[in-house]
Every structure is written in C-alpha cells, then in structure tokens.
C-alpha atoms as a PDB file:
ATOM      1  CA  UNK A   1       0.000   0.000   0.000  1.00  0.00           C
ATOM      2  CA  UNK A   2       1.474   3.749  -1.421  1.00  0.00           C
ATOM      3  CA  UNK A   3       2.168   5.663   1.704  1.00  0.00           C
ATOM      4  CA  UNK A   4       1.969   9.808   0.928  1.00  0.00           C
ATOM      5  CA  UNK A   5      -0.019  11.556  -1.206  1.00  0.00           C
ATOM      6  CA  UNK A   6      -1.217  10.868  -4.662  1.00  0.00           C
ATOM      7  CA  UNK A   7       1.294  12.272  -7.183  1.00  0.00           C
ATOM      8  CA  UNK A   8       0.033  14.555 -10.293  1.00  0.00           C
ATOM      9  CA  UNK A   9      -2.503  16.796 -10.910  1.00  0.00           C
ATOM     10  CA  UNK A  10      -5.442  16.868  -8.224  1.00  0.00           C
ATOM     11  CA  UNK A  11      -8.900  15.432  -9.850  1.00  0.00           C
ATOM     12  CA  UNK A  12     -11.165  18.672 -10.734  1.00  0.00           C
ATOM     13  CA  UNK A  13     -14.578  17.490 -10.569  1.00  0.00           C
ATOM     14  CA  UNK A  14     -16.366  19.639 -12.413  1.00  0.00           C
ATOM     15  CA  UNK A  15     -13.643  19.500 -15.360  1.00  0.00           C
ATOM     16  CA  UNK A  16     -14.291  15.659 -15.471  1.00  0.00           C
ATOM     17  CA  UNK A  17     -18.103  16.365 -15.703  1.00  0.00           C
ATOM     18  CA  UNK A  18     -17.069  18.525 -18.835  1.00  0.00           C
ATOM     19  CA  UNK A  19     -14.923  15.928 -19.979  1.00  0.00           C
ATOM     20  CA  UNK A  20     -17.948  13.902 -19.276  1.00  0.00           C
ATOM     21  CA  UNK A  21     -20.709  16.059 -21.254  1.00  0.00           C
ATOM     22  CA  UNK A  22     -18.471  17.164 -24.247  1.00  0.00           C
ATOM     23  CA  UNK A  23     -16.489  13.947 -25.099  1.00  0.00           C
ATOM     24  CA  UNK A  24     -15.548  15.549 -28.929  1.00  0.00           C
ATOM     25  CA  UNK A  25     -14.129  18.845 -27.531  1.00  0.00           C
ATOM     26  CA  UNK A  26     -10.576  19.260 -27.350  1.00  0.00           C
ATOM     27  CA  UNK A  27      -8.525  20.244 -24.302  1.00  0.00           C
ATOM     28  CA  UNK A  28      -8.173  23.691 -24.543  1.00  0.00           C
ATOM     29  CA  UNK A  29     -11.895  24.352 -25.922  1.00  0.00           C
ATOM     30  CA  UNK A  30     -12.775  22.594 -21.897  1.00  0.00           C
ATOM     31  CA  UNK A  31     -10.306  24.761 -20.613  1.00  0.00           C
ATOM     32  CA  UNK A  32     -11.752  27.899 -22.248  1.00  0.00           C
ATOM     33  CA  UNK A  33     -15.332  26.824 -21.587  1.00  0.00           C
ATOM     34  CA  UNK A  34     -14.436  25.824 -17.452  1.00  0.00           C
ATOM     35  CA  UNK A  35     -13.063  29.200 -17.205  1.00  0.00           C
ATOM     36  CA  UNK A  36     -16.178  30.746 -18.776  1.00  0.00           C
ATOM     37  CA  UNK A  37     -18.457  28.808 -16.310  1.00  0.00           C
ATOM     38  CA  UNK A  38     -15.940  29.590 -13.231  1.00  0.00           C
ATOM     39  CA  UNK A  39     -16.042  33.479 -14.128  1.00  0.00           C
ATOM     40  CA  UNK A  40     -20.306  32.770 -14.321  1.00  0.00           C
ATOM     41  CA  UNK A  41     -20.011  31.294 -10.467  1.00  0.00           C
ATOM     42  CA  UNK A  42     -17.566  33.828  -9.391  1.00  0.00           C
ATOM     43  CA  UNK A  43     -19.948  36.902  -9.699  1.00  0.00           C
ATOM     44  CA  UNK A  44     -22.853  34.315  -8.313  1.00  0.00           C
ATOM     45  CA  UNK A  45     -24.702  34.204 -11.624  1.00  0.00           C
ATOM     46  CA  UNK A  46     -27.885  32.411 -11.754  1.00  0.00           C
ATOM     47  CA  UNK A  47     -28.859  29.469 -13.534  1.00  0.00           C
ATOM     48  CA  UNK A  48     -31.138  31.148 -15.619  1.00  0.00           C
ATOM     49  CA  UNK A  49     -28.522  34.040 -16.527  1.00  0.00           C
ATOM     50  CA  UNK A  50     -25.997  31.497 -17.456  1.00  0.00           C
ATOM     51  CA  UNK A  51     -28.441  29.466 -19.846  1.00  0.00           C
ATOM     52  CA  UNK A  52     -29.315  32.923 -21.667  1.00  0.00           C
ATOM     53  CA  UNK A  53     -25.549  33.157 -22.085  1.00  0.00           C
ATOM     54  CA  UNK A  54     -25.052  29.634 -23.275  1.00  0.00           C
ATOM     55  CA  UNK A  55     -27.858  30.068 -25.683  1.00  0.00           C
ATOM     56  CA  UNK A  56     -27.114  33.274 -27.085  1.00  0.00           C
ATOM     57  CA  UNK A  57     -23.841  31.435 -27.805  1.00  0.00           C
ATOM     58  CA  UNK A  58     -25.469  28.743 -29.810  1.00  0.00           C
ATOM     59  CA  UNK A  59     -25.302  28.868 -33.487  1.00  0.00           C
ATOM     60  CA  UNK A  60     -28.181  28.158 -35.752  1.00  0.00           C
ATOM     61  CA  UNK A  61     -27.246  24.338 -36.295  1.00  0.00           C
ATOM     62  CA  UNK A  62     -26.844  23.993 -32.314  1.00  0.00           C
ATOM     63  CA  UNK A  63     -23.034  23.505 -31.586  1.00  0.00           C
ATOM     64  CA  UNK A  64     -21.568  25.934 -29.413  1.00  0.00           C
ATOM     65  CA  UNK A  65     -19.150  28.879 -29.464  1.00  0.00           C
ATOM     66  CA  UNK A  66     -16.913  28.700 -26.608  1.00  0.00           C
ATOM     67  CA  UNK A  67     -15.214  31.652 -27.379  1.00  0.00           C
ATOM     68  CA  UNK A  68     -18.233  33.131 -27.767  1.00  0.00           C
ATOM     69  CA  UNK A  69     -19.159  31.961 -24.269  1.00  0.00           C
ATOM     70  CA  UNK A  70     -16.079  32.901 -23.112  1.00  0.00           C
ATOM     71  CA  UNK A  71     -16.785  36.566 -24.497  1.00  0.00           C
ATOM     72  CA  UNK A  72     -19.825  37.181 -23.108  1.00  0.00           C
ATOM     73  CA  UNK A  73     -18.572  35.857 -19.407  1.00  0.00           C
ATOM     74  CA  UNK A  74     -15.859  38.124 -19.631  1.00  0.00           C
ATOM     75  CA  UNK A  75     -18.610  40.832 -20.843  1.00  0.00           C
ATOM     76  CA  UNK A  76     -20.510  39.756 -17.634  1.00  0.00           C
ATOM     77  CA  UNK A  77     -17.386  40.038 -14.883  1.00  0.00           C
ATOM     78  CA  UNK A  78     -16.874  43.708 -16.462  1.00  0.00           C
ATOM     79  CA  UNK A  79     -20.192  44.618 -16.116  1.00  0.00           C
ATOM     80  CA  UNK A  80     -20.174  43.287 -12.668  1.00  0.00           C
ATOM     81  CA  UNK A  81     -16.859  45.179 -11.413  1.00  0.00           C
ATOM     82  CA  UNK A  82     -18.663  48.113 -13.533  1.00  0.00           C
ATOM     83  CA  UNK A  83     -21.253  48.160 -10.973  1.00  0.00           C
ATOM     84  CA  UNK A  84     -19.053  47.235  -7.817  1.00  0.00           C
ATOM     85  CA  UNK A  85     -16.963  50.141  -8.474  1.00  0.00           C
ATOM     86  CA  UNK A  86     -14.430  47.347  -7.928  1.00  0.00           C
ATOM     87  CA  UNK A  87     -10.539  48.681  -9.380  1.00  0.00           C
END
C-alpha cells in the first residue's frame, strides 16, 4: 500500500463532468469553456442568466461557441466590477 499523497494533478470534478458532457471537444476548448463557467459562479450568476448566455452562444445548427461563451462571461465580470466600483 502507497504511503503519501497521490502524485500529479489533483482530480477537478467539475472539469471531469465537462470531460464527461463534451467527449468531442478538445482540451483547450474545456479549458476555455471551465473558465467561462468559473467566471459565471464567481460573480454568483444564476442558472437562468448562465443558460441565456449559453444560448445566445449557440449557433443556428446547435453547436456551441466557446469563445463566444467565453466573451460574453468576460462581458458579464466587467459589467459586474462596472457596478461594484471594484478597481
């Protein structure tokens, strides 16, 4: 039996339920699109503002921009320091 800690990475679980949903995106695209999502939690969006965002990033033939969630969370956070008066 291994005594000490597990070596690597530490398991993100919410990156493996990306991995999980979106089996044909690369890599980076789930590292763009957790990012998106952990800027969304960050300034305690709701579940109903983040599905506006993920829609208005869906195309007409219903794939999904990342970067074009990725955007529009970034839009969001600036919007919400905007309003802070946050530096």
């Amino acid at each position: 039996m291994p005594i000490g800690r597990k070596r690597g990475r530490p398991r993100n679980a919410r990156l493996d339920l990306y991995r999980d949903i979106f089996k044909e995106w690369s890599p980076r695209t789930l590292a763009r699109y957790q990012r998106a999502m952990e800027m969304l939690i960050s300034i305690n969006y709701t579940k109903e503002q983040t599905k506006e965002i993920l829609r208005q990033a869906t195309r007409p033939n219903g794939t999904m921009s990342v970067a074009r969630v990725e955007h529009l969370a970034e839009l969001a956070v600036s919007e919400f320091v905007d309003k802070k008066n946050l530096p």
